[in-house]
Protein backbone atom coordinates (compact mmCIF):
# COMPACT_ATOMS: atom_id res chain seq x y z
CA UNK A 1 47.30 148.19 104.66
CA UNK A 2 44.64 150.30 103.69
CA UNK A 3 46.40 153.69 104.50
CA UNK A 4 49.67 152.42 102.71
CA UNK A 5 47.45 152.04 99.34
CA UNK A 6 45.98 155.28 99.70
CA UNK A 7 49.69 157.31 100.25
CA UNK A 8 50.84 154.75 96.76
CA UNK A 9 47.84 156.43 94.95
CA UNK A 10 48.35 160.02 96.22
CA UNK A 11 52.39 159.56 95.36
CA UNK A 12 51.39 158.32 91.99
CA UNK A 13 49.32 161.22 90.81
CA UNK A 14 51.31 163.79 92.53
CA UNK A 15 54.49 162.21 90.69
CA UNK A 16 52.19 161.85 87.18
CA UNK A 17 50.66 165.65 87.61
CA UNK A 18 54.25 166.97 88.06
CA UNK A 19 55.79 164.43 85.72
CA UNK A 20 53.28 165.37 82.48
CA UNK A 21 53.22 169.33 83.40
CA UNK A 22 57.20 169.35 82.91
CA UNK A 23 57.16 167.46 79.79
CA UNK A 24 54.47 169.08 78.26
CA UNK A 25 56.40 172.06 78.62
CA UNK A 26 53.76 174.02 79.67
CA UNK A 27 54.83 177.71 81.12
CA UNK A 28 51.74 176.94 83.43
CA UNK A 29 53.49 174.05 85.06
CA UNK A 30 54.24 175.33 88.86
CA UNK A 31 51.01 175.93 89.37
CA UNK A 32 50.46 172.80 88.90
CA UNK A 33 52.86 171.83 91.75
């Protein structure tokens, strides 16, 4: 149980980094992928 709540954390701020980087618009933005 513990390793599936670590991959749900990981997938959540992977998925937020890439989600706020594209709708911020930033020209930066793959980088942060």
């Amino acid at each position: 149980m513990n390793k599936y709540l670590t991959e749900l954390i990981g997938t959540f701020f992977l998925v937020l980094t890439i989600g706020l980087s594209v709708l911020g618009g930033t020209p930066m933005a793959p980088l942060a992928i």
